[in-house]
N, C-alpha and C. Protein backbone atom coordinates (compact mmCIF):
# COMPACT_ATOMS: atom_id res chain seq x y z
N UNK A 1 -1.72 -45.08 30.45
CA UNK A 1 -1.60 -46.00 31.57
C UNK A 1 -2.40 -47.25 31.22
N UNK A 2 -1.83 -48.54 31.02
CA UNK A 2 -2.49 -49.69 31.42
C UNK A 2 -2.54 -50.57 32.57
N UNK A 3 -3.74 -51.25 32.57
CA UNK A 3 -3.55 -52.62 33.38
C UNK A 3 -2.55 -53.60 33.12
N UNK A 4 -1.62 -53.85 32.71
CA UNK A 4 -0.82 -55.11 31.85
C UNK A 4 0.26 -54.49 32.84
N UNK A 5 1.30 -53.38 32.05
CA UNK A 5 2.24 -52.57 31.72
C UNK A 5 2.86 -51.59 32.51
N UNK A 6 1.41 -50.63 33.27
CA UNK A 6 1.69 -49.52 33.34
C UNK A 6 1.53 -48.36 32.29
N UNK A 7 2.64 -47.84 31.97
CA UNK A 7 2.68 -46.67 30.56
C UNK A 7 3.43 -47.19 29.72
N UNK A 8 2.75 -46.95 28.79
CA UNK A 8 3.78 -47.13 27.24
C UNK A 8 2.87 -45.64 26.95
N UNK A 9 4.48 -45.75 26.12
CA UNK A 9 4.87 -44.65 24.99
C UNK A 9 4.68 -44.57 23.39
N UNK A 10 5.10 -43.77 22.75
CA UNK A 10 5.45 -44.18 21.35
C UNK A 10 4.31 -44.29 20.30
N UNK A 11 4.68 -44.90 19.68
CA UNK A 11 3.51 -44.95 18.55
C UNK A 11 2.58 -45.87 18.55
N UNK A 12 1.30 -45.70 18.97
CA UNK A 12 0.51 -46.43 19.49
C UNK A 12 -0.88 -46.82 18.54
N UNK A 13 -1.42 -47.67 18.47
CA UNK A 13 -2.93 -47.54 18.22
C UNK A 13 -3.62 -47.87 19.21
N UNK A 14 -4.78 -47.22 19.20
CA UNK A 14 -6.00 -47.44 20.13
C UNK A 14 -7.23 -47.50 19.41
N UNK A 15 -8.15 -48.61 19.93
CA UNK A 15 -9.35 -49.21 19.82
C UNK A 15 -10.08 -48.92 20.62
N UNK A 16 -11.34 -48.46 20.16
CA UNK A 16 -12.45 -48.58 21.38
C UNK A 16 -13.67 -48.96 20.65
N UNK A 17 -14.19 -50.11 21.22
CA UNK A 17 -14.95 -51.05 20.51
C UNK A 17 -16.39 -50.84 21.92
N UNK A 18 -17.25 -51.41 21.32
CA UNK A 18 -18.72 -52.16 22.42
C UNK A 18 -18.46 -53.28 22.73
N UNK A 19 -18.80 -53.78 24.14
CA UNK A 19 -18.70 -55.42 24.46
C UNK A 19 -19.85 -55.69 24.41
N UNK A 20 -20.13 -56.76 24.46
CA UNK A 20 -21.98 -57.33 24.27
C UNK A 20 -22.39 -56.63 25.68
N UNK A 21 -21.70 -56.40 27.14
CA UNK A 21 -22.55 -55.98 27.91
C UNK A 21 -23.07 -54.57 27.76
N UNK A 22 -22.88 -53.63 26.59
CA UNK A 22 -23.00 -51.99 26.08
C UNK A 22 -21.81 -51.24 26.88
N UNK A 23 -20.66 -51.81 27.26
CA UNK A 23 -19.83 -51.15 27.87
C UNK A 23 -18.67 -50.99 26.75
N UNK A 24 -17.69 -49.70 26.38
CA UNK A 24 -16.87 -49.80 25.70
C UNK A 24 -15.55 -49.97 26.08
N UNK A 25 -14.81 -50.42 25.44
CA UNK A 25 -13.65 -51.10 25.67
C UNK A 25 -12.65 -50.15 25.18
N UNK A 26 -11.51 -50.13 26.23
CA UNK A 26 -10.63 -49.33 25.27
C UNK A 26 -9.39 -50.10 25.64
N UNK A 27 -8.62 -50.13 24.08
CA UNK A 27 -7.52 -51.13 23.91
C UNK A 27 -6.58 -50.11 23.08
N UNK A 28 -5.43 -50.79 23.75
CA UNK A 28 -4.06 -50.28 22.49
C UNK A 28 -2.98 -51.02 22.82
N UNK A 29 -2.28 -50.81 21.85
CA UNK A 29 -0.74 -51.50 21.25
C UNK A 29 0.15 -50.50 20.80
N UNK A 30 1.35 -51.41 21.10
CA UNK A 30 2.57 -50.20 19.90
C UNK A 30 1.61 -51.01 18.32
N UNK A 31 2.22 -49.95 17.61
CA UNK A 31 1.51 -49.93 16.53
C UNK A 31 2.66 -51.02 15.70
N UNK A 32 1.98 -51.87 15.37
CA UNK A 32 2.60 -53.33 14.69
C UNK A 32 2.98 -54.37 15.73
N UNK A 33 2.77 -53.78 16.55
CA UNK A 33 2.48 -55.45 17.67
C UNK A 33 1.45 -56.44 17.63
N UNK A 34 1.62 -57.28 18.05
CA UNK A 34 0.30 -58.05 18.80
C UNK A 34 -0.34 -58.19 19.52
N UNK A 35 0.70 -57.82 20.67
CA UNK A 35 0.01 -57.42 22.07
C UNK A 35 -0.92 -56.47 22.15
N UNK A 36 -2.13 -56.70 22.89
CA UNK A 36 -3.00 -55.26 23.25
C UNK A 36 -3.12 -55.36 24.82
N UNK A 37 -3.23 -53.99 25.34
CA UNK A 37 -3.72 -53.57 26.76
C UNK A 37 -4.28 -52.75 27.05
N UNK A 38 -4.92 -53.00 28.02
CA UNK A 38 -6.39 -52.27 28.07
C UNK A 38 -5.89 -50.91 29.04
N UNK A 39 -6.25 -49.99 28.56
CA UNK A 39 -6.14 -48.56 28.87
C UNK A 39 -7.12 -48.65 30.61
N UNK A 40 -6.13 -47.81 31.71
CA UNK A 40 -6.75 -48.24 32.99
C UNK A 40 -8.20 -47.47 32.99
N UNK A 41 -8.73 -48.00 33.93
CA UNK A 41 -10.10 -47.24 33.66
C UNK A 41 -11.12 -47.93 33.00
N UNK A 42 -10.55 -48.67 31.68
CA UNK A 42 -11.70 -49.60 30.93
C UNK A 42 -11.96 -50.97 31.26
N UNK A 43 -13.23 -50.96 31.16
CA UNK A 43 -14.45 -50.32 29.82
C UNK A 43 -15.42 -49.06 31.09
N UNK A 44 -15.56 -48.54 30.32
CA UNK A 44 -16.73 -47.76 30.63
C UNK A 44 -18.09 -47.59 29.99
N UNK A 45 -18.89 -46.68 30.41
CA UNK A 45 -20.13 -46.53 29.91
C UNK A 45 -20.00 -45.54 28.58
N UNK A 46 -20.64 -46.05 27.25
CA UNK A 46 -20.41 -45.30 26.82
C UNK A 46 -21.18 -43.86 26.84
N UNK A 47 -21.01 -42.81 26.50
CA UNK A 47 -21.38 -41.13 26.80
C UNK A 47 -22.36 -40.93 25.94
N UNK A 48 -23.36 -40.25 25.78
CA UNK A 48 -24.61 -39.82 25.45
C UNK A 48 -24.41 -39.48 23.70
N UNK A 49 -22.85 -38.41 23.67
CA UNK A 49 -22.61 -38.05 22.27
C UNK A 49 -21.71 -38.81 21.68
N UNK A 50 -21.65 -40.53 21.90
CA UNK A 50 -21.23 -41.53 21.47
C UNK A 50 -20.41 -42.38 21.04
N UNK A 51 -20.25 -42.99 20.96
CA UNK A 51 -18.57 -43.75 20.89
C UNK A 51 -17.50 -43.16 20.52
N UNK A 52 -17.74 -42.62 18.98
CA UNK A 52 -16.36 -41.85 18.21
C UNK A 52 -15.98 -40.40 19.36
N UNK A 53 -17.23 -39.79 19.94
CA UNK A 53 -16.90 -38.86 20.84
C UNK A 53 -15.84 -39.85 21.86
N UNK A 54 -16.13 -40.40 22.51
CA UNK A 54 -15.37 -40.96 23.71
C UNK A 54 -13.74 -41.58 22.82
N UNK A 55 -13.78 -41.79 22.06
CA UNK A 55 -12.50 -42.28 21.20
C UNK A 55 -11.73 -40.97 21.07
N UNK A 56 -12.47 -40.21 20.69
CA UNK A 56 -11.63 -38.81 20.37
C UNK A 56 -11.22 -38.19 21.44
N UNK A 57 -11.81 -38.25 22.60
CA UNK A 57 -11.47 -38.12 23.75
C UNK A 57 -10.14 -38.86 24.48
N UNK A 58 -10.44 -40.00 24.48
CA UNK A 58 -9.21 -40.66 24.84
C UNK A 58 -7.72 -40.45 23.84
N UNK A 59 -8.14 -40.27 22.76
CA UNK A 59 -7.35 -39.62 21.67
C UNK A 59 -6.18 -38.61 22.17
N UNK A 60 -7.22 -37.56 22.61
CA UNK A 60 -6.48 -36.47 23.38
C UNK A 60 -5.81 -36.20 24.90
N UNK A 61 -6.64 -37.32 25.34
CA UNK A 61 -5.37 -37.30 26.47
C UNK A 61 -4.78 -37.78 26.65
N UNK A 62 -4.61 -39.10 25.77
CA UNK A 62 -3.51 -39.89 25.64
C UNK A 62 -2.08 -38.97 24.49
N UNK A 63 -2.70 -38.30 23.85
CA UNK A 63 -1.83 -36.92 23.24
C UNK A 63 -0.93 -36.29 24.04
N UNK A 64 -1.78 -35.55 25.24
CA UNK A 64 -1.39 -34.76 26.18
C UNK A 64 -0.72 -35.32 27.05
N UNK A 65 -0.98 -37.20 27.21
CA UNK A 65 0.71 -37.07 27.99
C UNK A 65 0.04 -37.29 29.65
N UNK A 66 1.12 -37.43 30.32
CA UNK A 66 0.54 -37.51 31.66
C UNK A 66 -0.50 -38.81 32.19
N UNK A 67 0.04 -39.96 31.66
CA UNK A 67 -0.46 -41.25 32.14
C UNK A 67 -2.00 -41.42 32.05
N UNK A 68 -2.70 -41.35 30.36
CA UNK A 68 -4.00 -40.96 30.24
C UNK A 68 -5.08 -42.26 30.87
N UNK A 69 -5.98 -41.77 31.54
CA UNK A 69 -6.64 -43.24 31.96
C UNK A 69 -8.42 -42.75 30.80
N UNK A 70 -9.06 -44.00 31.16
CA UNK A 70 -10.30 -43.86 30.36
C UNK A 70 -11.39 -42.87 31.28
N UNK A 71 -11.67 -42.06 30.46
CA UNK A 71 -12.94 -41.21 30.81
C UNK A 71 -13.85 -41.74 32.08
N UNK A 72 -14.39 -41.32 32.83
CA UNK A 72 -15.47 -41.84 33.47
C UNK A 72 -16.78 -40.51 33.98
């Protein structure tokens, strides 16, 4: 699920980066676009066991389907 869009499908990449305020960002695209949109929910705080945790996270429920929003 994004803010932009709604849902996209398909073959995607996703980013999740730090903003200067320590909040992480989570972004994706079809994979070879230009466009990016921000996954609903983001940015959040990032989680104690740390960024790549929260990436891998969003990883998987954006896997699983069912309109994944960002962790909170």
């Amino acid at each position: 699920m994004t803010d932009e869009v709604g849902v996209v499908t398909g073959d995607l990449t996703v980013a999740t980066t730090v903003q200067a305020d320590g909040l992480a960002a989570v972004t994706l695209q079809y994979t070879g676009a230009e466009e990016w949109y921000t996954l609903t929910g983001s940015p959040v705080d990032v989680p104690a066991e740390g960024l790549q945790h929260l990436h891998d996270t969003v990883l998987d429920q954006i896997r699983s389907g069912g309109g994944a929003r960002a962790p909170r």
